[in-house]
C-alpha atoms as a PDB file:
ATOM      1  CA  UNK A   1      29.718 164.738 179.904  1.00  0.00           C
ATOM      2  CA  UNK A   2      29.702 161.518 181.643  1.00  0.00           C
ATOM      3  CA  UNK A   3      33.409 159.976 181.462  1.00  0.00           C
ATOM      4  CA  UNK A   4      36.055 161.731 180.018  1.00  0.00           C
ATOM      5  CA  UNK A   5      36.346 160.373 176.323  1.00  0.00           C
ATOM      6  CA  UNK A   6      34.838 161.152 173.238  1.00  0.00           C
ATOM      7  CA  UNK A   7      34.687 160.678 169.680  1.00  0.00           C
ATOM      8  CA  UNK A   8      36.255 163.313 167.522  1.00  0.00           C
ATOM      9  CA  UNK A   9      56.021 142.262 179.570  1.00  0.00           C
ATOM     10  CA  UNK A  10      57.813 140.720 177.260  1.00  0.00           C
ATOM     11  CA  UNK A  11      60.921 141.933 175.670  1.00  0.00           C
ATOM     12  CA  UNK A  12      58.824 143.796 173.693  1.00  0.00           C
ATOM     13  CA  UNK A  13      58.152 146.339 176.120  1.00  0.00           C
ATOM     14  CA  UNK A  14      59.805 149.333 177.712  1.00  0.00           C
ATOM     15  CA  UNK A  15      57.663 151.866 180.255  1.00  0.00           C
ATOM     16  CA  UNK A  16      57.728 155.586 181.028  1.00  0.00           C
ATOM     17  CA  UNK A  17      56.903 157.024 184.337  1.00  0.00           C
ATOM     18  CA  UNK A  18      54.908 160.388 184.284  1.00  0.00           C
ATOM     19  CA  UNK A  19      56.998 163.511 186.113  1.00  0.00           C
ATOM     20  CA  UNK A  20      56.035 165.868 188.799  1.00  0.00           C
ATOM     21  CA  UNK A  21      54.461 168.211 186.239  1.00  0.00           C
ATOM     22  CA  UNK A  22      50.547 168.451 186.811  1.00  0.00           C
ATOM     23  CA  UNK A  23      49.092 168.745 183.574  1.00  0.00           C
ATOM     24  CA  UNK A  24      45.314 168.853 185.048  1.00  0.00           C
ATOM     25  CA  UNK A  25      45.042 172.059 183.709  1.00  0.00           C
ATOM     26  CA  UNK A  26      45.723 171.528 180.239  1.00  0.00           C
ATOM     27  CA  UNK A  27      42.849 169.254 180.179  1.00  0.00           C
ATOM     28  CA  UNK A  28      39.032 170.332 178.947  1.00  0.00           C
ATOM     29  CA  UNK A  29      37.683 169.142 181.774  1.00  0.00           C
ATOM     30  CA  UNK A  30      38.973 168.555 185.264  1.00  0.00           C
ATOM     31  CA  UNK A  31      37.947 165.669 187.795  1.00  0.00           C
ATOM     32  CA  UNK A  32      36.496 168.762 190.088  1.00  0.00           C
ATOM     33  CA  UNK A  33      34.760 170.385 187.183  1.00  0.00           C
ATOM     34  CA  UNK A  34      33.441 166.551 186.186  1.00  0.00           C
ATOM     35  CA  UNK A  35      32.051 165.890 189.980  1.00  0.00           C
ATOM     36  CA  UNK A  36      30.195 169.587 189.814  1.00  0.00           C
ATOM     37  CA  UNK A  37      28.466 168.720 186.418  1.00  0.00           C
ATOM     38  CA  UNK A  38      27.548 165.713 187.472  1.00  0.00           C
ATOM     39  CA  UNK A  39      26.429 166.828 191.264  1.00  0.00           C
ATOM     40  CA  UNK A  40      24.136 169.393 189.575  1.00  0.00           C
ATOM     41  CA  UNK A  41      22.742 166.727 187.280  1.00  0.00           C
ATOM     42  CA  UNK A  42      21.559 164.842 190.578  1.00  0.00           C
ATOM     43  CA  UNK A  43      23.433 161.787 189.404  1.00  0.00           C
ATOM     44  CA  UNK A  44      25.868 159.581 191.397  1.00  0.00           C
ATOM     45  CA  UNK A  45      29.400 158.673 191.001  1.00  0.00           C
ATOM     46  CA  UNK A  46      32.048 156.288 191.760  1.00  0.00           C
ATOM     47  CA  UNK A  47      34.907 158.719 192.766  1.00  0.00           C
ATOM     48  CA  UNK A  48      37.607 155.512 193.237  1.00  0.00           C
ATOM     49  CA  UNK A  49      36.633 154.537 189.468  1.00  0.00           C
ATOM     50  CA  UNK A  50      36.350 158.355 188.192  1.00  0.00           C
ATOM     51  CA  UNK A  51      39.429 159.701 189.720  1.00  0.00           C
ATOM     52  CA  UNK A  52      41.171 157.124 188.516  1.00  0.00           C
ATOM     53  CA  UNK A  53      40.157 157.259 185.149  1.00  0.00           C
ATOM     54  CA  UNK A  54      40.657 160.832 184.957  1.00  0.00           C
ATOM     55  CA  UNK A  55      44.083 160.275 186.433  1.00  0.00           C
ATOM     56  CA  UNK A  56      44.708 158.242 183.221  1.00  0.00           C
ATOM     57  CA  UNK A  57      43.377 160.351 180.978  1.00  0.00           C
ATOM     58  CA  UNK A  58      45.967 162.871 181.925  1.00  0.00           C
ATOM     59  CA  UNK A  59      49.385 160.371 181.641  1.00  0.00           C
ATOM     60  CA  UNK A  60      47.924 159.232 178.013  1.00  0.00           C
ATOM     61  CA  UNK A  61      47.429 163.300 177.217  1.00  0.00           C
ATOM     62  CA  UNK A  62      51.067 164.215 178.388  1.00  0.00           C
ATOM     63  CA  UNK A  63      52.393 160.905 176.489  1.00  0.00           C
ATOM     64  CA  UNK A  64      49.907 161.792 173.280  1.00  0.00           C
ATOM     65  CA  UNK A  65      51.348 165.836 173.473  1.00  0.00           C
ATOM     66  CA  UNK A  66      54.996 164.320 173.268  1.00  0.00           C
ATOM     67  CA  UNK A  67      54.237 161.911 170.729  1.00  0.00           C
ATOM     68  CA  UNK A  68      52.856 164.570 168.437  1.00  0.00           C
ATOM     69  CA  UNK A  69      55.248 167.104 169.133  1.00  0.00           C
ATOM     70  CA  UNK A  70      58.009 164.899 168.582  1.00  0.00           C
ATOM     71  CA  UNK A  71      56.085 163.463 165.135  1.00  0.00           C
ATOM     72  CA  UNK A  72      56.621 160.132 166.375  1.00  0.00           C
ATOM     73  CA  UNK A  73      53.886 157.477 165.218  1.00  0.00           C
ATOM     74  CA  UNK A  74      52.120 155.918 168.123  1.00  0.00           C
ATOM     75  CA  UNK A  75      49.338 154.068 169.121  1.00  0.00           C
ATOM     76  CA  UNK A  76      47.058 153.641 171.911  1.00  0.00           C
ATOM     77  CA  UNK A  77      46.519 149.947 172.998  1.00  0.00           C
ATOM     78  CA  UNK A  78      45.040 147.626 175.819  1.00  0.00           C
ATOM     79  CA  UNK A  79      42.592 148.586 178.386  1.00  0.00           C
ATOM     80  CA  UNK A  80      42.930 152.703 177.688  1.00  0.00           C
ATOM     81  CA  UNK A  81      41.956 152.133 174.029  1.00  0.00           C
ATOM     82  CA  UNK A  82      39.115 149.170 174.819  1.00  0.00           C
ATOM     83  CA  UNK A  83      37.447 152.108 177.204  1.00  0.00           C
ATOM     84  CA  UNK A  84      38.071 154.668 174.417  1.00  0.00           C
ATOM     85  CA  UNK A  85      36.020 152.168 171.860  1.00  0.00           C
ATOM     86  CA  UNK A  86      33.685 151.184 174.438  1.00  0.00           C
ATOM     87  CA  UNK A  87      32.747 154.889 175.564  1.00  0.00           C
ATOM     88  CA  UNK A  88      31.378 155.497 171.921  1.00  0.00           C
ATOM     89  CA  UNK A  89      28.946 153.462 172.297  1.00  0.00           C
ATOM     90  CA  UNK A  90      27.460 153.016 175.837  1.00  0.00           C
ATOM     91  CA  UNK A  91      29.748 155.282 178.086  1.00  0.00           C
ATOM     92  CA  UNK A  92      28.475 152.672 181.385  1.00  0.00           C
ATOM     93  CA  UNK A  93      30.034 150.295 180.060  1.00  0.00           C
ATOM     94  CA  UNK A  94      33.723 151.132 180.395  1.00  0.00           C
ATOM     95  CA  UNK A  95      35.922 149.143 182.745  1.00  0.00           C
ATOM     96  CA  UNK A  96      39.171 150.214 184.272  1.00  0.00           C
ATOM     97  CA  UNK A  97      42.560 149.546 183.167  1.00  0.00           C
ATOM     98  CA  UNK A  98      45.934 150.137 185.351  1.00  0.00           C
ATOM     99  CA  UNK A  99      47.767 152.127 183.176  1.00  0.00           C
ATOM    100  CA  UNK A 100      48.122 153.234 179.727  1.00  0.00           C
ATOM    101  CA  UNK A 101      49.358 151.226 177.054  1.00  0.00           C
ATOM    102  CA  UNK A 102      51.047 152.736 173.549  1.00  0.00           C
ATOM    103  CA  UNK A 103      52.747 150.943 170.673  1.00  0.00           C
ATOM    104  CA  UNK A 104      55.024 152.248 168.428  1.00  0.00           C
ATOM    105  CA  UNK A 105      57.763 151.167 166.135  1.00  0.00           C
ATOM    106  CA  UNK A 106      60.720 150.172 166.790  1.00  0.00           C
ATOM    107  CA  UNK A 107      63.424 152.587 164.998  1.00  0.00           C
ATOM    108  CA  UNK A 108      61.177 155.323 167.049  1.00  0.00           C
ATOM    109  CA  UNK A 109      62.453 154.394 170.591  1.00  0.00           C
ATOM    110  CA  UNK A 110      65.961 156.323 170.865  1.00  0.00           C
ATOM    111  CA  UNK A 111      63.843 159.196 169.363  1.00  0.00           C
ATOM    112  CA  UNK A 112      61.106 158.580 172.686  1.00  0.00           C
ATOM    113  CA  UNK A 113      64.271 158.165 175.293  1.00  0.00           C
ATOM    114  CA  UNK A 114      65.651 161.416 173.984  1.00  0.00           C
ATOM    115  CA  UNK A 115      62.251 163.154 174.025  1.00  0.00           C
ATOM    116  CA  UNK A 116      60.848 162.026 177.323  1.00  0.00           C
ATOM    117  CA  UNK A 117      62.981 163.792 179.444  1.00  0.00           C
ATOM    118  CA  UNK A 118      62.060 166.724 177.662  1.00  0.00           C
ATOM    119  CA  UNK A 119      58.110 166.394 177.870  1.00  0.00           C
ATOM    120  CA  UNK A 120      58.705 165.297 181.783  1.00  0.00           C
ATOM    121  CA  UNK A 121      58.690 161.715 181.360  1.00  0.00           C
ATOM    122  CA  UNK A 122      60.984 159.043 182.671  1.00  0.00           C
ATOM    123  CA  UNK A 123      61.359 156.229 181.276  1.00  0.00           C
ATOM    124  CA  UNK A 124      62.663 152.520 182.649  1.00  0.00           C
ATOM    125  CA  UNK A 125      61.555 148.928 182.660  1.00  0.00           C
ATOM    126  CA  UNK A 126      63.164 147.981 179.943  1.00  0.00           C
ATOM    127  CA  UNK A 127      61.479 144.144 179.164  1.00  0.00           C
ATOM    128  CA  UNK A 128      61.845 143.492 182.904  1.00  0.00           C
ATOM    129  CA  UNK A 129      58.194 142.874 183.245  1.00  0.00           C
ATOM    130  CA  UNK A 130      57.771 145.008 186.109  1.00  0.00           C
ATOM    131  CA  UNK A 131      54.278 146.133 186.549  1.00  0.00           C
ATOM    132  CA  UNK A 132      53.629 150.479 186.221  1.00  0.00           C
ATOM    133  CA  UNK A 133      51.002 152.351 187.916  1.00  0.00           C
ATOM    134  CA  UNK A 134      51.110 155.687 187.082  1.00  0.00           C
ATOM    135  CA  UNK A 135      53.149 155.048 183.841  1.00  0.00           C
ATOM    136  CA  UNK A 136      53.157 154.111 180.283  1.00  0.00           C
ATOM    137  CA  UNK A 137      54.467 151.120 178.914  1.00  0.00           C
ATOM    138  CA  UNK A 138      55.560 150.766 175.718  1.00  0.00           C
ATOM    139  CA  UNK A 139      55.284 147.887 172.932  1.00  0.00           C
ATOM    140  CA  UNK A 140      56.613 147.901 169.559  1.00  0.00           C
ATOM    141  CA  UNK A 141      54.670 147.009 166.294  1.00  0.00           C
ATOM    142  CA  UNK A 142      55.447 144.044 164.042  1.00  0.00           C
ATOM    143  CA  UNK A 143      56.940 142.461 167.158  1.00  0.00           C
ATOM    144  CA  UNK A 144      56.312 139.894 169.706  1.00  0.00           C
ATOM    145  CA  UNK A 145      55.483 139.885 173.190  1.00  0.00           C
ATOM    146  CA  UNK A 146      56.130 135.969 173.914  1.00  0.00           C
ATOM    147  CA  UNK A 147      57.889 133.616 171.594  1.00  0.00           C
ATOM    148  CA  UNK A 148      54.060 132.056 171.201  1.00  0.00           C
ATOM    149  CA  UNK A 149      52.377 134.355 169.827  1.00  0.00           C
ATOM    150  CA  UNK A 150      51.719 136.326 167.010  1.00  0.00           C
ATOM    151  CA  UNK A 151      53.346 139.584 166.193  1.00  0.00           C
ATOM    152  CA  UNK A 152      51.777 142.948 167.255  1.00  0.00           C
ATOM    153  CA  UNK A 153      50.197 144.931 163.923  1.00  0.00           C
ATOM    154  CA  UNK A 154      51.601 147.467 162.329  1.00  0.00           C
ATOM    155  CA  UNK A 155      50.701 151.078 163.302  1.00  0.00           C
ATOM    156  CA  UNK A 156      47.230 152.392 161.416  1.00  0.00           C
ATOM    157  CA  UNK A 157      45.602 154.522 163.937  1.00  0.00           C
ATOM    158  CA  UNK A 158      42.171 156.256 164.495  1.00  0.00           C
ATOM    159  CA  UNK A 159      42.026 159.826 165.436  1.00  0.00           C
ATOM    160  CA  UNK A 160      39.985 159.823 168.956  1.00  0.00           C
ATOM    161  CA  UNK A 161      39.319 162.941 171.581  1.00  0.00           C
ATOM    162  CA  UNK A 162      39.815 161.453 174.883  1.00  0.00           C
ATOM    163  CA  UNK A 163      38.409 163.960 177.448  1.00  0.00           C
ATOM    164  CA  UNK A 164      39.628 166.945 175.479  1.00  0.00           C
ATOM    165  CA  UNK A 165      42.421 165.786 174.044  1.00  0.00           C
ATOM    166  CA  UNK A 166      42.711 163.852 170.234  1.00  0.00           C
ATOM    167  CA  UNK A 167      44.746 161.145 170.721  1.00  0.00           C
ATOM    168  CA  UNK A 168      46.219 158.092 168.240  1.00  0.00           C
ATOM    169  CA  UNK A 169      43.823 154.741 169.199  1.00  0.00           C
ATOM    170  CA  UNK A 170      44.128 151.079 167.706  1.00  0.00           C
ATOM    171  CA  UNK A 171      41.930 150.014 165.043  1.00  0.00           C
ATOM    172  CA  UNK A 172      39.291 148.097 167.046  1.00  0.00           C
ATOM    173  CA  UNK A 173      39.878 144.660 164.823  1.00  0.00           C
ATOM    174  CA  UNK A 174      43.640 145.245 165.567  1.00  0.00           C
ATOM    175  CA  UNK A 175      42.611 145.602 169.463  1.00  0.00           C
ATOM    176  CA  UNK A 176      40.424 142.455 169.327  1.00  0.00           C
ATOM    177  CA  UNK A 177      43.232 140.672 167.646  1.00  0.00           C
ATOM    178  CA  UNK A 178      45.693 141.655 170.201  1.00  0.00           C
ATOM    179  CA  UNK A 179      43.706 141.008 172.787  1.00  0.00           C
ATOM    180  CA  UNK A 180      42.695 137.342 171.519  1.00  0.00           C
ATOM    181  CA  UNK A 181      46.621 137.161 171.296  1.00  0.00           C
ATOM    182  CA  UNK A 182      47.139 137.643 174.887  1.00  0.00           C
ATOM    183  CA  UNK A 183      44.374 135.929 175.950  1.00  0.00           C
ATOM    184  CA  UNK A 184      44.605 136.911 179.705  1.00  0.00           C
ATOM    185  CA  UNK A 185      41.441 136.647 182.110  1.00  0.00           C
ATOM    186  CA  UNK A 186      41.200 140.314 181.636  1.00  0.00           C
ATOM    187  CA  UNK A 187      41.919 140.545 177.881  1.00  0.00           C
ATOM    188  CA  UNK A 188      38.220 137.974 177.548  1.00  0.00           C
ATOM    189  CA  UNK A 189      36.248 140.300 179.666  1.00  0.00           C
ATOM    190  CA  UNK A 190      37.785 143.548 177.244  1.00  0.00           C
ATOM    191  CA  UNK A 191      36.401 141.455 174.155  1.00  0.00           C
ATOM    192  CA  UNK A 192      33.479 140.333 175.945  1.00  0.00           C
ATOM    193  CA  UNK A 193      32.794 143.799 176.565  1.00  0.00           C
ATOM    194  CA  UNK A 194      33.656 144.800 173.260  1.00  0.00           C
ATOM    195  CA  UNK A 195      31.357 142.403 171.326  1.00  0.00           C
ATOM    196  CA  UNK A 196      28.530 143.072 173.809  1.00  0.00           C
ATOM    197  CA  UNK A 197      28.210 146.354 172.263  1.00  0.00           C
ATOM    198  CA  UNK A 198      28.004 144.982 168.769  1.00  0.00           C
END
């Protein structure tokens, strides 16, 4: 097991912040188990781009347990589901995203602000356009981001295990789409990366 997934702001946005719970152990594999499998393979490994994607992993599985639990629709967007796609077809090619990006409708979010708390997440940035590290912003379906540009699609998600974990991931033609949308430097080099694999 290479990386850890596998098959199986506008004012559009509002972000929750993981909690002090460590959920490393409810995951399949853990970074330490990952860097012995791969040590005894003789292989090498980036351990500022592993950890970091591991770290990930683990906010999207605590956000994906709460989501089900709660029965609350959701999808996984931007750079988290573009490495999720990727991975399925050439696992070296995954790049890194900052944080984890889900989409869900709107009716939905007083249901997620009473629910986080619960499930150990805080939430804030309401639309402010603050930037979250160790977080999980949230964008709402059938809406915009900016006045200029098309809305966001409606929810129709693929079932995905992400490093142990089955999780709710864009459509890929939904992810190109909203990525064409955005049309940030970095949004290019996820569909660049994406059609490469085509």
């Amino acid at each position: 097991m290479g990386r850890p997934c596998d098959r199986a702001g506008g004012a559009s946005e509002v972000s929750l912040i993981e909690g002090q719970t460590d959920i490393m152990e409810q995951t399949v594999l853990t970074f330490e188990q990952f860097l012995r499998d791969t040590a005894a393979r003789g292989e090498a490994v980036n351990l500022m781009f592993e950890e970091r994607l591991f770290g990930l992993v683990e906010i999207l599985h605590k956000a994906a347990e709460m989501f089900t639990a709660e029965g609350i629709p959701y999808e996984t967007i931007g750079g988290m589901a573009v490495a999720a796609h990727i991975e399925q077809v050439d696992r070296d090619q995954i790049m890194l995203t900052r944080d984890v990006d889900v989409m869900i409708d709107r009716p939905d979010l007083e249901r997620v602000k009473e629910a986080a708390p619960r499930h150990g997440l805080d939430m804030l940035l309401y639309g402010d356009g603050k930037k979250t590290i160790r977080g999980v912003r949230l964008l709402f379906s059938g809406e915009k981001v900016k006045p200029d540009q098309a809305p966001n699609p409606r929810l129709e998600p693929e079932r995905i295990t992400v490093h142990g974990g089955e999780v709710s991931v864009i459509r890929v033609i939904d992810l190109v789409r909203m990525k064409l949308n955005s049309y940030r430097d970095k949004d290019r080099v996820h569909v660049r990366g994406m059609v490469r694999l085509d």
